[in-house]
N, C-alpha and C. Protein backbone atom coordinates (compact mmCIF):
# COMPACT_ATOMS: atom_id res chain seq x y z
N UNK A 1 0.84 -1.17 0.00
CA UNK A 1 0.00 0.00 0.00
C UNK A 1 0.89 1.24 0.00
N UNK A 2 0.53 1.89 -0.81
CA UNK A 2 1.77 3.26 -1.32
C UNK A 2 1.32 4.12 0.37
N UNK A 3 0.20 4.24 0.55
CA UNK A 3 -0.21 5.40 1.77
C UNK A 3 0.76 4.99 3.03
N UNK A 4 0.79 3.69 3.22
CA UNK A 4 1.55 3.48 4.13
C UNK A 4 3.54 3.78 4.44
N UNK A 5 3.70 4.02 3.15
CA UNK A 5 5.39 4.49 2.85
C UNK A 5 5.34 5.85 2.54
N UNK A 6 4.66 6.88 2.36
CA UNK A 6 4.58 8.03 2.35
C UNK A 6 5.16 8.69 3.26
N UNK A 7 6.06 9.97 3.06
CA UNK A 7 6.39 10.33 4.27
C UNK A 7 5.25 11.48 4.65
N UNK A 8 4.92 12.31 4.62
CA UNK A 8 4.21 13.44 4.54
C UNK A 8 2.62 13.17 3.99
N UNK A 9 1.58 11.93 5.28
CA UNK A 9 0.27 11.47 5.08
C UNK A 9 -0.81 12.44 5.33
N UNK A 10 -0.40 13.51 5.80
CA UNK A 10 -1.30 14.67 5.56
C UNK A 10 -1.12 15.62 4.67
N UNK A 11 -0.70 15.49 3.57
CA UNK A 11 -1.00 16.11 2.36
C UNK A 11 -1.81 15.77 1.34
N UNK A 12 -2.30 16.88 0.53
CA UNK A 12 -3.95 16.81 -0.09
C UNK A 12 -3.40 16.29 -1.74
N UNK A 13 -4.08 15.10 -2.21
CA UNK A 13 -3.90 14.80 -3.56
C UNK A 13 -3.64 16.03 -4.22
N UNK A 14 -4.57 16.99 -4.33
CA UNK A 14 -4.89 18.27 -5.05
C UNK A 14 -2.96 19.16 -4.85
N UNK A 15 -2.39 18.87 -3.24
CA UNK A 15 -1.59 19.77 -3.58
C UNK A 15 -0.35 19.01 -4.21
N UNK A 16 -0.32 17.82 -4.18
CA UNK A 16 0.35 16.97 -4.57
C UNK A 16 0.91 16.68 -6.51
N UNK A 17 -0.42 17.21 -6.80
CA UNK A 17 -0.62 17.28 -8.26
C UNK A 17 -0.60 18.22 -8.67
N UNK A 18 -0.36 18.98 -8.15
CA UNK A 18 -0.01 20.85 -8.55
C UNK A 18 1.12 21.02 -8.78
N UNK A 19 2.46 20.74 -8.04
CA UNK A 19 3.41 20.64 -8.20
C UNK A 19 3.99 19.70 -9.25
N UNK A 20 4.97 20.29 -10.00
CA UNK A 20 6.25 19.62 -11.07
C UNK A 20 7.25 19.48 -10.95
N UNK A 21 8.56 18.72 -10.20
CA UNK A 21 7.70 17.49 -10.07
C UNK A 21 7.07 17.14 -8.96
N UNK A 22 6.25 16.24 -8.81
CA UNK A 22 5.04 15.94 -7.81
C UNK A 22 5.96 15.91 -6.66
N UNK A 23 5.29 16.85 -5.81
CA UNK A 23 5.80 16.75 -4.67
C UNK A 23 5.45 15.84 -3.14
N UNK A 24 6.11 15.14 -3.72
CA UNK A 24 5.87 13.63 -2.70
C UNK A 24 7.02 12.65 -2.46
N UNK A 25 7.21 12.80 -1.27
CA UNK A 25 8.44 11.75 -1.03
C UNK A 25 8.32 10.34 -0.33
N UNK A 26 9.11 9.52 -0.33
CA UNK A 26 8.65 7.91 0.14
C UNK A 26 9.88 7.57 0.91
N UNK A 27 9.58 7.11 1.92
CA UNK A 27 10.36 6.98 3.04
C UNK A 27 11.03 5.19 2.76
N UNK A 28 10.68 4.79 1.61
CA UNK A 28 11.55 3.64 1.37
C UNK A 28 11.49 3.88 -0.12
N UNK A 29 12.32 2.95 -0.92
CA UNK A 29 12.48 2.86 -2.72
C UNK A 29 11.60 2.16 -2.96
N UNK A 30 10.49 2.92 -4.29
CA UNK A 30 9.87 1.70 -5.04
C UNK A 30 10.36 0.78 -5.86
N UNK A 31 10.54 -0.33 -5.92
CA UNK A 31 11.05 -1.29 -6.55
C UNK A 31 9.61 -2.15 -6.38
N UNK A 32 9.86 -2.88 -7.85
CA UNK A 32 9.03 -4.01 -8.01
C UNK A 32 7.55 -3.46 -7.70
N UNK A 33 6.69 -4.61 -7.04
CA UNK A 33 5.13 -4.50 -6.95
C UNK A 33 5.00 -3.02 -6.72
N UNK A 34 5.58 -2.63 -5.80
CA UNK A 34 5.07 -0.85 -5.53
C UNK A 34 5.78 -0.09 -6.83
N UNK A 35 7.08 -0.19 -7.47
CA UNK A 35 7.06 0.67 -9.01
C UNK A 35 5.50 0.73 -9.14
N UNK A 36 5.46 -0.55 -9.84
CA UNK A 36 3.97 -0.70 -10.99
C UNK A 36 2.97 -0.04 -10.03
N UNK A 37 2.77 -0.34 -8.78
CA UNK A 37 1.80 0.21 -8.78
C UNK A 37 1.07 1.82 -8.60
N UNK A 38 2.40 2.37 -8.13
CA UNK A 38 2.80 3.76 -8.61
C UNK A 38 2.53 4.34 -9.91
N UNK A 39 2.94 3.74 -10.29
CA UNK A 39 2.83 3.79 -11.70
C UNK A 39 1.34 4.12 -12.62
N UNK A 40 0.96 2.80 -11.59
CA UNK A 40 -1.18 2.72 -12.14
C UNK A 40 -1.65 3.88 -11.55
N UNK A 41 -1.02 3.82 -10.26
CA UNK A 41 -1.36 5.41 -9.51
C UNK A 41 -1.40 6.52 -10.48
N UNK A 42 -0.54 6.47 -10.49
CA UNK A 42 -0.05 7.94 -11.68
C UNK A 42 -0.91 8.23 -12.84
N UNK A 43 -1.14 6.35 -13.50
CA UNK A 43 -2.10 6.87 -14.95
C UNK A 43 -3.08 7.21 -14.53
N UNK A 44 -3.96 6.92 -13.14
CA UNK A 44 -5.24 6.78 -13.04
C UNK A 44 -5.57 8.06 -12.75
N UNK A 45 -4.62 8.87 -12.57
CA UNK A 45 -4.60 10.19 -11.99
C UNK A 45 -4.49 11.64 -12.60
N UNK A 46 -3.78 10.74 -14.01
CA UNK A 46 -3.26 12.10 -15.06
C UNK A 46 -4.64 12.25 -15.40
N UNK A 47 -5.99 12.03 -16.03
CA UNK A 47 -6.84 12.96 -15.96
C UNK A 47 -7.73 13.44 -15.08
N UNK A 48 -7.72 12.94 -13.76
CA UNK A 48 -8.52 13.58 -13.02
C UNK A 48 -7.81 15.21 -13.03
N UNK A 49 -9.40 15.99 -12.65
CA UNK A 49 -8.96 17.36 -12.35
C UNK A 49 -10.19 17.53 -10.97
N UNK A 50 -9.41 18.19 -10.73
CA UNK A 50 -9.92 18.69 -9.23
C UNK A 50 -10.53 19.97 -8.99
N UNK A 51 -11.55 20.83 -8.82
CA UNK A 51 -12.52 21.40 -8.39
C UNK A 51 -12.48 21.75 -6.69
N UNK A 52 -13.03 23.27 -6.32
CA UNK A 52 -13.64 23.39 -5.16
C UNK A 52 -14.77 23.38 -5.18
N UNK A 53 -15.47 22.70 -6.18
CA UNK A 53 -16.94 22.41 -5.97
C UNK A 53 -17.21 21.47 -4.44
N UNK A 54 -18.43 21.40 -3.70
CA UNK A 54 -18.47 20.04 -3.14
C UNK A 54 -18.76 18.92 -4.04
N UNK A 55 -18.82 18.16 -3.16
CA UNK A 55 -18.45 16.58 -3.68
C UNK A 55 -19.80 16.06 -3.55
N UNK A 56 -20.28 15.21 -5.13
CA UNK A 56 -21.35 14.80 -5.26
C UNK A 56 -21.96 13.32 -5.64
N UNK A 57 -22.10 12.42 -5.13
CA UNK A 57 -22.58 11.18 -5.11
C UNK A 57 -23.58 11.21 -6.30
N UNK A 58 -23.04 10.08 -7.38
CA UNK A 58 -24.14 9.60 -8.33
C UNK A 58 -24.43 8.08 -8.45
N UNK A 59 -25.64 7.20 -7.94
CA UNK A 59 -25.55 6.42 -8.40
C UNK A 59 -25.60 5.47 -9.81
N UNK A 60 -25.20 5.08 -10.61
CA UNK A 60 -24.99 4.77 -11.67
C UNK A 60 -25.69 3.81 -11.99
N UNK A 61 -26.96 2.73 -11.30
CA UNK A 61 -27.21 1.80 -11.21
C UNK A 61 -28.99 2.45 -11.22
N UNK A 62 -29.27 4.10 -11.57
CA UNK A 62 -30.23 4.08 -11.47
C UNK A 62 -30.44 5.45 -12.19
N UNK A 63 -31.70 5.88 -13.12
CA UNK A 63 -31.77 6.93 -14.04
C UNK A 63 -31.40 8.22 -13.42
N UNK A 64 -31.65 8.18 -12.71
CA UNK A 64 -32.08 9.57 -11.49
C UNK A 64 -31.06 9.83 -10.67
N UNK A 65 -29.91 9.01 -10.50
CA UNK A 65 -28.81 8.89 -10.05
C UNK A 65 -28.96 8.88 -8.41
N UNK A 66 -30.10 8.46 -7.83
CA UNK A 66 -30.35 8.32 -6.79
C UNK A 66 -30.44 6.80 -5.85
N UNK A 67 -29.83 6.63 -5.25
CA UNK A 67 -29.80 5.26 -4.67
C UNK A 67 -31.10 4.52 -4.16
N UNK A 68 -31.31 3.66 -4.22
CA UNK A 68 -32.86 2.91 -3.77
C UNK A 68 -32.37 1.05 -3.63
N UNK A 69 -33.13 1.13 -3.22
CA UNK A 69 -32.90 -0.65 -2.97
C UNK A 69 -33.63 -1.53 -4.12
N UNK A 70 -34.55 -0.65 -4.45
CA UNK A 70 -35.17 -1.21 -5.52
C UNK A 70 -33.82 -1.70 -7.06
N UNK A 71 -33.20 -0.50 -7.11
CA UNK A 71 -32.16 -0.55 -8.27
C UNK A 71 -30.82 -1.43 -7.85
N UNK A 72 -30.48 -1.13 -6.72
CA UNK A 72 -29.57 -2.18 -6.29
C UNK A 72 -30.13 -3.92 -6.42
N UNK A 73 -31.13 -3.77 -6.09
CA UNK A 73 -31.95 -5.89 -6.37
C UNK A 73 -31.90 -6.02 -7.71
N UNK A 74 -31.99 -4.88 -8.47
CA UNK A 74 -32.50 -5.38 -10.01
C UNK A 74 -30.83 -5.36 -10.68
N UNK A 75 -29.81 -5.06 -10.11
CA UNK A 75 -28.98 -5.07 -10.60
C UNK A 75 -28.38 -6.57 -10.12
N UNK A 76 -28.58 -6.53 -8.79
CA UNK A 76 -28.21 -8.08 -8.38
C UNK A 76 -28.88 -9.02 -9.21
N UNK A 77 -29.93 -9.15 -9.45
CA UNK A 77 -30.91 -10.28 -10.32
C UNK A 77 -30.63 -10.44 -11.93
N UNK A 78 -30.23 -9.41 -12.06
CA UNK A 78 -29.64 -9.19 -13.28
C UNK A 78 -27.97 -9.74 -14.20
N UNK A 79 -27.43 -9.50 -12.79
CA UNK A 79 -25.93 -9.94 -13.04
C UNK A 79 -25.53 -11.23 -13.18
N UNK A 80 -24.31 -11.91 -12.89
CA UNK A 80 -24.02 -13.58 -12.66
C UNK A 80 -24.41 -13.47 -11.95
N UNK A 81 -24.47 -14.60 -11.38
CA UNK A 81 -24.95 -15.36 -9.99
C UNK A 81 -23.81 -14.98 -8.79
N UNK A 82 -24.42 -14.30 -7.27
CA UNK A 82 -23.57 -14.24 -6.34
C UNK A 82 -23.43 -15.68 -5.85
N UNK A 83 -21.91 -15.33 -5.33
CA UNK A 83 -21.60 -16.58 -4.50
C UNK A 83 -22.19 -16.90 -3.44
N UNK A 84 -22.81 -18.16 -2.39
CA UNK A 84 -23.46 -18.31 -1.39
C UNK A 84 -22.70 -17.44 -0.15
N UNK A 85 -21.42 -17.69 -0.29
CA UNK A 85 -19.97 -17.22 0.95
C UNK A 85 -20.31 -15.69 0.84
N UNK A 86 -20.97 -14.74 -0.40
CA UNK A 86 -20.62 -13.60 -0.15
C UNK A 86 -22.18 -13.14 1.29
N UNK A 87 -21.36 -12.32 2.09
CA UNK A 87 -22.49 -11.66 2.72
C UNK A 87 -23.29 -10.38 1.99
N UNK A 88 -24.00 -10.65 1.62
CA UNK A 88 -24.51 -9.18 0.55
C UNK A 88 -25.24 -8.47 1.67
N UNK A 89 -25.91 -9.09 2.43
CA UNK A 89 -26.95 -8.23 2.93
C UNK A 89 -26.18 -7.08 4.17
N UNK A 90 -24.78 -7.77 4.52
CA UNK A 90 -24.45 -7.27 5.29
C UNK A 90 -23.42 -6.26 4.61
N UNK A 91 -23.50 -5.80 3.50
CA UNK A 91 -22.34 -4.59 2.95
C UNK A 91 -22.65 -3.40 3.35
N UNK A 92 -22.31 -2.06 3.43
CA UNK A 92 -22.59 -0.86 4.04
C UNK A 92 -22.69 -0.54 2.37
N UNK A 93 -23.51 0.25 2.01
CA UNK A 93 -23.75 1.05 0.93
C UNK A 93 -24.10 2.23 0.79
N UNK A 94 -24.59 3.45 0.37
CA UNK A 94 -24.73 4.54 0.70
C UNK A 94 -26.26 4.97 1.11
């Protein structure tokens, strides 16, 4: 987990990505599994852009973008088949 080798864990993505070069240092060398995954970090990141808008929840699983239980079942019934082992009922959702 990259968060955990970070030196400086209270700094804001936003100010992190402002700076050239990114200003972020790691209190050990990435080598291997953490390179790459730095790496995915990085692509997944070059287009986000960041806003002082607030922050807005859409669900995607329903026209209106509003969460319901109704749209969550029809998506379950819809999909493959869950596994018996998974606990569904017990997930936290929004």
């Amino acid at each position: 987990n990259l968060y955990n080798i970070v030196q400086r864990k209270e700094d804001y993505v936003g100010t992190v990505l402002q700076s050239v070069p990114l200003n972020i240092q790691f209190r050990r060398s990435l080598v291997g599994e953490r390179w790459n995954s730095w790496l995915h970090l990085l692509r997944r990141l070059m287009d986000v852009r960041l806003s002082n808008q607030p922050d807005s929840f859409h669900w995607k699983l329903a026209r209106n973008s509003v969460f319901t239980v109704k749209s969550m079942y029809m998506d379950l019934i819809n999909s493959s088949p869950t596994p018996r082992s998974t606990n569904i009922w017990k997930v936290k959702v929004p």
